[in-house]
N, C-alpha and C. Protein backbone atom coordinates (compact mmCIF):
# COMPACT_ATOMS: atom_id res chain seq x y z
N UNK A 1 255.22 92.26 -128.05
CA UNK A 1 255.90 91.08 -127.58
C UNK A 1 256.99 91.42 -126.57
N UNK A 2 257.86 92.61 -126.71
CA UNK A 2 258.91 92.71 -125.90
C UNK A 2 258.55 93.87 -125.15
N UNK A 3 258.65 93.94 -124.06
CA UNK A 3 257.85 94.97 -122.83
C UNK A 3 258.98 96.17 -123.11
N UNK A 4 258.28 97.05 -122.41
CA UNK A 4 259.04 98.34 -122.43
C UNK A 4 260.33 98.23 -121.84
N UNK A 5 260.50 97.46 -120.43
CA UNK A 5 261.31 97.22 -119.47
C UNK A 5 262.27 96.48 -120.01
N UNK A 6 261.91 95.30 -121.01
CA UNK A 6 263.01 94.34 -122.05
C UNK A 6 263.70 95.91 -122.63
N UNK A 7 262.94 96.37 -123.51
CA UNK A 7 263.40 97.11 -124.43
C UNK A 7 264.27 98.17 -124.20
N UNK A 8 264.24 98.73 -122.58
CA UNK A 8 265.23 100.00 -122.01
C UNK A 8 266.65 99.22 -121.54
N UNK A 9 266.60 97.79 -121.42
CA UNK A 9 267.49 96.98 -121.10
C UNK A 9 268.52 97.04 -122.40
N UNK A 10 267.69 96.23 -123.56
CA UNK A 10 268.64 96.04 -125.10
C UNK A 10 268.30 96.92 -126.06
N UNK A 11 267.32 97.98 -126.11
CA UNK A 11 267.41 98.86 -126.49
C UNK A 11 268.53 99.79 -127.23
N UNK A 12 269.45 100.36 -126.26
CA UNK A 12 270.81 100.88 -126.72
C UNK A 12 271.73 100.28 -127.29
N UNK A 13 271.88 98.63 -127.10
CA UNK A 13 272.45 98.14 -127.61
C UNK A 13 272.72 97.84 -129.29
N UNK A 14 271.56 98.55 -130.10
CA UNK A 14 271.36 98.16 -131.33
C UNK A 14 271.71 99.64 -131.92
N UNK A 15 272.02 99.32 -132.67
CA UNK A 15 272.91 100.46 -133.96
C UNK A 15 272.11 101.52 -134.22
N UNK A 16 272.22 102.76 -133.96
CA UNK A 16 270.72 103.84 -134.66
C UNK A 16 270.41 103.67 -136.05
N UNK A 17 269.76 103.96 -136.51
CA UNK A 17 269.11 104.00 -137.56
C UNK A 17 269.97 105.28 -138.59
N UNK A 18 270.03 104.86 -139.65
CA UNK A 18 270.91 105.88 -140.59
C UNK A 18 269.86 107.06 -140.94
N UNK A 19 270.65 107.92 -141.39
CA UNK A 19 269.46 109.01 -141.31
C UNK A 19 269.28 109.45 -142.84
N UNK A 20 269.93 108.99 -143.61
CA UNK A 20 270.25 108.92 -144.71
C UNK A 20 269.27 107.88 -145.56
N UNK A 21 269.14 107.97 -146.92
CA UNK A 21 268.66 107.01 -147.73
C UNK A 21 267.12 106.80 -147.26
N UNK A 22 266.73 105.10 -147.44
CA UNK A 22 265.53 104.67 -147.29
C UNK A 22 264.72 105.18 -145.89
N UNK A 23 263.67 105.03 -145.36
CA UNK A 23 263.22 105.50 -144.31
C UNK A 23 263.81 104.05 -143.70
N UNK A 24 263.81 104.15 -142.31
CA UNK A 24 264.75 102.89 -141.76
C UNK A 24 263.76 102.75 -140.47
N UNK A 25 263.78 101.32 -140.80
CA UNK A 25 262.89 100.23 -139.78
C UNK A 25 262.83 100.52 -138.39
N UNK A 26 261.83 100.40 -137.68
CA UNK A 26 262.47 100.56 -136.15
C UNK A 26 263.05 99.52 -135.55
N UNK A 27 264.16 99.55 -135.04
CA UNK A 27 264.62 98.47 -134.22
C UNK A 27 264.18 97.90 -133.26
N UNK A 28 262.96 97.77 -132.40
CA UNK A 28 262.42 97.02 -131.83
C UNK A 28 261.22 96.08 -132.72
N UNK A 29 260.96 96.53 -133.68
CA UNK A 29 260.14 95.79 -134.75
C UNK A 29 260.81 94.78 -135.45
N UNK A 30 262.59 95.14 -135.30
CA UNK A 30 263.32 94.26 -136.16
C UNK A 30 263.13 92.92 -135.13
N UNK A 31 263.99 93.56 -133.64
CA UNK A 31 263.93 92.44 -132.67
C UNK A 31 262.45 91.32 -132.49
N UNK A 32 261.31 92.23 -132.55
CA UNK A 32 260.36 91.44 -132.50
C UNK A 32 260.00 90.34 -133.48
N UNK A 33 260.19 90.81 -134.63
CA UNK A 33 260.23 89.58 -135.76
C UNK A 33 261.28 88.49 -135.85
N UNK A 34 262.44 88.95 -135.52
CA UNK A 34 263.41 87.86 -135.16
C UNK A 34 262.92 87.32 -134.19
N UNK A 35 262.41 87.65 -132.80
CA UNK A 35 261.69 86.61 -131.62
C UNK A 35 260.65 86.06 -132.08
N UNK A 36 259.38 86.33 -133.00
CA UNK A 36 258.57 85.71 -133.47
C UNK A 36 258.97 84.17 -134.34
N UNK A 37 260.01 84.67 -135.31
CA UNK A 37 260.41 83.92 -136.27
C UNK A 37 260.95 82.67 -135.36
N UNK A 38 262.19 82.85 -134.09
CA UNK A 38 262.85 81.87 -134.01
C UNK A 38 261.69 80.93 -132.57
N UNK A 39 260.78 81.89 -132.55
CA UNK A 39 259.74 81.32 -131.15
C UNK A 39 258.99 80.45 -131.64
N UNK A 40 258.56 80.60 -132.97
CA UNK A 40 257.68 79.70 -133.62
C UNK A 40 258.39 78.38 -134.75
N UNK A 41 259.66 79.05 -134.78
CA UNK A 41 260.10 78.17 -136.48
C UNK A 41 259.70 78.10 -137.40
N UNK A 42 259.18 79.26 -137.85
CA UNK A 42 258.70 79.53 -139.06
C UNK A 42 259.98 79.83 -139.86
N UNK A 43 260.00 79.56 -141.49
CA UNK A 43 260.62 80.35 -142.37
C UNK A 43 260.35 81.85 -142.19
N UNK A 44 261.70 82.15 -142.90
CA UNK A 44 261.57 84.14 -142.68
C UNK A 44 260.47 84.10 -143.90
N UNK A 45 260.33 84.04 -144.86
CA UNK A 45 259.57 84.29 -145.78
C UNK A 45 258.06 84.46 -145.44
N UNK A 46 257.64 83.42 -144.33
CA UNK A 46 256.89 83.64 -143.55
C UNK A 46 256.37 84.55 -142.17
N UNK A 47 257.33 85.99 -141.67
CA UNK A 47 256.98 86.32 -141.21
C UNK A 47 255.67 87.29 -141.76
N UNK A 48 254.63 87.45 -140.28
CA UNK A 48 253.48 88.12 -140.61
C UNK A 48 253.81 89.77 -141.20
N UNK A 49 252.48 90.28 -141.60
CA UNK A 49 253.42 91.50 -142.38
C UNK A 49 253.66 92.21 -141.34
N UNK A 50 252.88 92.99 -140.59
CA UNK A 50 252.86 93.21 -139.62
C UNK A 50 254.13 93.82 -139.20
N UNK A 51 255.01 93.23 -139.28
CA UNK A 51 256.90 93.16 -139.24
C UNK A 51 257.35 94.01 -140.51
N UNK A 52 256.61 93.78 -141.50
CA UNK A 52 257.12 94.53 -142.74
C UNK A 52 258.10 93.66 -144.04
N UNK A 53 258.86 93.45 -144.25
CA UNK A 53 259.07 93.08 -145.76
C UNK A 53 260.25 91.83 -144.99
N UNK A 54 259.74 90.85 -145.35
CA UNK A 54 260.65 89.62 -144.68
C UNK A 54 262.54 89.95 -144.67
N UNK A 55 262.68 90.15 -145.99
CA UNK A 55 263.86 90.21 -146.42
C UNK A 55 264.25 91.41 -145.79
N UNK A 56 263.90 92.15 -145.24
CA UNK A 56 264.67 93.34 -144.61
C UNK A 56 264.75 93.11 -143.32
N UNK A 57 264.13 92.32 -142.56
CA UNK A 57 264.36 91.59 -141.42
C UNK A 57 265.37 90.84 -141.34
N UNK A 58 265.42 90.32 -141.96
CA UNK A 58 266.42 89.23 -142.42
C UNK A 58 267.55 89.46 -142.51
N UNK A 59 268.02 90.53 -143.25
CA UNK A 59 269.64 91.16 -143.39
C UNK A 59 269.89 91.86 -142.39
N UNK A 60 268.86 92.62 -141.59
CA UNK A 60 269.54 93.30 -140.51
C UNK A 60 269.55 92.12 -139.36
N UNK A 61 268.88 91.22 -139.26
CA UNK A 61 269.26 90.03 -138.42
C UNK A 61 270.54 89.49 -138.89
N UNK A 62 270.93 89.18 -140.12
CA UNK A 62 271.81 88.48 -140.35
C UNK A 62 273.30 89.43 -140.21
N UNK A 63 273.32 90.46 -140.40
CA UNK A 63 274.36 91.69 -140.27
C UNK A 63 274.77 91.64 -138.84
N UNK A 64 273.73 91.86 -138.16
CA UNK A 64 273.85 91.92 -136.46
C UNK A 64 274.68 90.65 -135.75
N UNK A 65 273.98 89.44 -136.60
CA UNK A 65 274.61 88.52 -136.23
C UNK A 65 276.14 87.98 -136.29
N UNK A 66 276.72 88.95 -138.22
CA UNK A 66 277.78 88.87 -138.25
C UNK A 66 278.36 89.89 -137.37
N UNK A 67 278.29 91.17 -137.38
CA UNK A 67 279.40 92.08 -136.51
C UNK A 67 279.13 91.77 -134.91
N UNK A 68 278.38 90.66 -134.34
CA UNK A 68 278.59 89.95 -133.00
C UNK A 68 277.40 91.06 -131.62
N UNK A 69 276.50 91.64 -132.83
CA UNK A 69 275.36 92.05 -131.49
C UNK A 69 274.79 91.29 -131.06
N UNK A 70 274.01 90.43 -131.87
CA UNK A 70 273.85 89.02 -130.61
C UNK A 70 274.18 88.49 -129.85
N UNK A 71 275.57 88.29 -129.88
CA UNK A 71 276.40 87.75 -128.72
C UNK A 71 276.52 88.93 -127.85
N UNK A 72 276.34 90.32 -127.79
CA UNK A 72 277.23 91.61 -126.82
C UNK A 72 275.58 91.49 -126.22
N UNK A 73 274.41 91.33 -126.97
CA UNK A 73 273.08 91.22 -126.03
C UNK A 73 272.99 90.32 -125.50
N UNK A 74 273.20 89.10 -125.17
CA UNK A 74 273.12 88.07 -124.61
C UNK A 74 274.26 88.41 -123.18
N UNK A 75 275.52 88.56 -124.09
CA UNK A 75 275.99 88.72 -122.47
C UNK A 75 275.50 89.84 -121.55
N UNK A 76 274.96 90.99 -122.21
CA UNK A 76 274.64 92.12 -121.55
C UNK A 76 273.40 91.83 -120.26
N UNK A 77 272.65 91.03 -121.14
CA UNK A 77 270.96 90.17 -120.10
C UNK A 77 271.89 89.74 -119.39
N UNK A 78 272.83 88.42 -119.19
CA UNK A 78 273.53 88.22 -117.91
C UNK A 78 273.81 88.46 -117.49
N UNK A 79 274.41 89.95 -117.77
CA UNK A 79 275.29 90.63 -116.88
C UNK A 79 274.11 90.92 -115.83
N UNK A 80 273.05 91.89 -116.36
CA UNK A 80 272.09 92.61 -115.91
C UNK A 80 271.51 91.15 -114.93
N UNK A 81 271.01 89.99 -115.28
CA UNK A 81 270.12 89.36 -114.67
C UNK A 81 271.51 88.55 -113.29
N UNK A 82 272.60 88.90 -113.49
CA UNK A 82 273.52 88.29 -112.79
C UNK A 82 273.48 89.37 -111.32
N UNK A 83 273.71 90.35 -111.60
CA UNK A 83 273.61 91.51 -110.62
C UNK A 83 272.07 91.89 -110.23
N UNK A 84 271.37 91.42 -110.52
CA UNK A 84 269.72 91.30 -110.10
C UNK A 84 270.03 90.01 -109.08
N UNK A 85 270.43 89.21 -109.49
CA UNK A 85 270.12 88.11 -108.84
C UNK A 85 269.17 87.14 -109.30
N UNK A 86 269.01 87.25 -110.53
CA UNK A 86 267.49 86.61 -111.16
C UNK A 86 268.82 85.15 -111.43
N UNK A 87 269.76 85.05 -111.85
CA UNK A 87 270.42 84.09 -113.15
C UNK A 87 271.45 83.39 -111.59
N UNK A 88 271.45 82.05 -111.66
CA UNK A 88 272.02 80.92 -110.83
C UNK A 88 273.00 80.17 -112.59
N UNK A 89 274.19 80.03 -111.72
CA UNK A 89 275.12 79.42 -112.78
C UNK A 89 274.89 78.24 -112.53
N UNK A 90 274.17 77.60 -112.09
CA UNK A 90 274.33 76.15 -111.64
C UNK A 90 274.21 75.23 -113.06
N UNK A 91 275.49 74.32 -113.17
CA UNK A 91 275.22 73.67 -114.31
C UNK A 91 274.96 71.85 -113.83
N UNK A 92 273.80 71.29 -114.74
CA UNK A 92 274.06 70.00 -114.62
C UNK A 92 274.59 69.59 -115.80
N UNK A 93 275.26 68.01 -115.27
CA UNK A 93 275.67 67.55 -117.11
C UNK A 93 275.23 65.96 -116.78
N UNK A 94 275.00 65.52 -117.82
CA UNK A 94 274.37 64.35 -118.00
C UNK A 94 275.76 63.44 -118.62
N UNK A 95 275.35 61.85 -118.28
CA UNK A 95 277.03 61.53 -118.77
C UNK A 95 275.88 59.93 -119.90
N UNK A 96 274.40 60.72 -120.17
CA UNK A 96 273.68 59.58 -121.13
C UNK A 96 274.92 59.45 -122.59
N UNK A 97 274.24 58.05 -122.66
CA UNK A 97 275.35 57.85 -123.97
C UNK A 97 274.41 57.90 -124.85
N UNK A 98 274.71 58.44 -126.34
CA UNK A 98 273.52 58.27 -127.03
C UNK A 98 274.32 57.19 -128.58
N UNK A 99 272.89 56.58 -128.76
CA UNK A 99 273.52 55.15 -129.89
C UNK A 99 273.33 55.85 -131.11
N UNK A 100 273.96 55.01 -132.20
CA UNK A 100 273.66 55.62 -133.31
C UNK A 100 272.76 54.88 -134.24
N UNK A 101 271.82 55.94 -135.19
CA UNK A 101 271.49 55.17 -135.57
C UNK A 101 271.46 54.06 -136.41
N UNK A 102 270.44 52.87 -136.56
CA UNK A 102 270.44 52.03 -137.33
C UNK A 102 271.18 51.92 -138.82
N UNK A 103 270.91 53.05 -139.38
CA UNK A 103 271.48 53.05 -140.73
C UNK A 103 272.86 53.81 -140.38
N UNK A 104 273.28 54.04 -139.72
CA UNK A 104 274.84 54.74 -139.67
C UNK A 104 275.64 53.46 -139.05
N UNK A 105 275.35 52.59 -138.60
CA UNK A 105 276.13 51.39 -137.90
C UNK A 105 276.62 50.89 -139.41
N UNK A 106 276.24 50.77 -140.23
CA UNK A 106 277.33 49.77 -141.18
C UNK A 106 277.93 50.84 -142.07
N UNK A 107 278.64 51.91 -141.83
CA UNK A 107 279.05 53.13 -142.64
C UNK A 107 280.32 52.30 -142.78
N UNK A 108 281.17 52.18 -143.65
CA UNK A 108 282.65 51.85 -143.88
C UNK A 108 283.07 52.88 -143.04
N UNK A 109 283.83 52.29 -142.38
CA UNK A 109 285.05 53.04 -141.34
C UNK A 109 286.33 53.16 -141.83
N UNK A 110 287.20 54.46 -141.47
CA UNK A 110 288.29 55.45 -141.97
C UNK A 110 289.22 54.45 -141.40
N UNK A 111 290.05 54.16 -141.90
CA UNK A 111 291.35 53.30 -141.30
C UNK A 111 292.87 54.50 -141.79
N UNK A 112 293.62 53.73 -140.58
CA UNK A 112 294.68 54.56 -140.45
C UNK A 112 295.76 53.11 -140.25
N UNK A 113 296.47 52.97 -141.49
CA UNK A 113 297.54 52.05 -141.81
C UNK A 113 296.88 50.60 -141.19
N UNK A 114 297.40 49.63 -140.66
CA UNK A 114 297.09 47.94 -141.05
C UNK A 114 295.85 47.92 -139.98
N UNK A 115 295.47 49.22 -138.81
CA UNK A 115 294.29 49.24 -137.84
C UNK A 115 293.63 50.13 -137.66
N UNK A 116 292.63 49.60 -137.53
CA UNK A 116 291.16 50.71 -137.47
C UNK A 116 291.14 51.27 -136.38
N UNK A 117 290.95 52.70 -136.71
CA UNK A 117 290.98 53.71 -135.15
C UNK A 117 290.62 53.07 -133.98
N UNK A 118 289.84 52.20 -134.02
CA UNK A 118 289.01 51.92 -132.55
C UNK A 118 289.72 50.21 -132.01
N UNK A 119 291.00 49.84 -132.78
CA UNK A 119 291.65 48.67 -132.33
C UNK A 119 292.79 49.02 -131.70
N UNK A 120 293.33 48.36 -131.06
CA UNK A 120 294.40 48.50 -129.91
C UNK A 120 295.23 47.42 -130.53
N UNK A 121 296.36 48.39 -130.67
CA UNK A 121 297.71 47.91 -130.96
C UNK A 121 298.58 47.00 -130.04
N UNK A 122 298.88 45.60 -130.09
CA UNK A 122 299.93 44.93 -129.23
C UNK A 122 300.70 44.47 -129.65
């Protein structure tokens, strides 16, 4: 799934493998099952085996995610695709209003002393 050329890019970016204890996963097998998992929306429980034991996917995804490698790979691709020239910052923004729905229109509303947030005081 992830080309050689992806992989020399974010490659280094991921933690070596301990050398110690259990035999330890390869890290591009980890990445690939996390891209499978979130490409399709499958439950983790559902990844193919292929990947190897769901739950061990899972914690090193979820670990990575807490000590912030996801975020240091993400900016790293921009950096890289910014100085390529591949990545345009151009942002649009939309100013659509969106309604709510049907069953949330009659929710009792939060009041703040003798007027409701959304009345104007004279």
């Amino acid at each position: 799934m992830i080309s050689d050329e992806t992989w020399s890019v974010i490659g280094p970016l991921f933690p070596p493998a301990k050398t110690r204890g259990r035999p330890p996963v390869d890290r591009r097998v980890i990445v690939e099952a996390v891209v499978w998992r979130f490409r399709t929306g499958a439950p983790w429980r559902d990844l193919p085996e292929r990947f190897g034991n769901w739950n061990t996917i899972y914690r090193n995804f979820d670990r990575w995610a807490k000590n912030g490698l996801w975020a240091r790979v993400l900016e790293h691709v921009q950096g890289v695709a910014e100085r390529n020239g591949d990545i345009d910052w151009v942002a649009s923004i939309d100013s659509t209003s969106a309604r709510v729905h049907q069953h949330g229109a009659t929710l009792p509303r939060a009041k703040k002393g003798h007027f409701e947030l959304q009345q104007v005081r004279r």
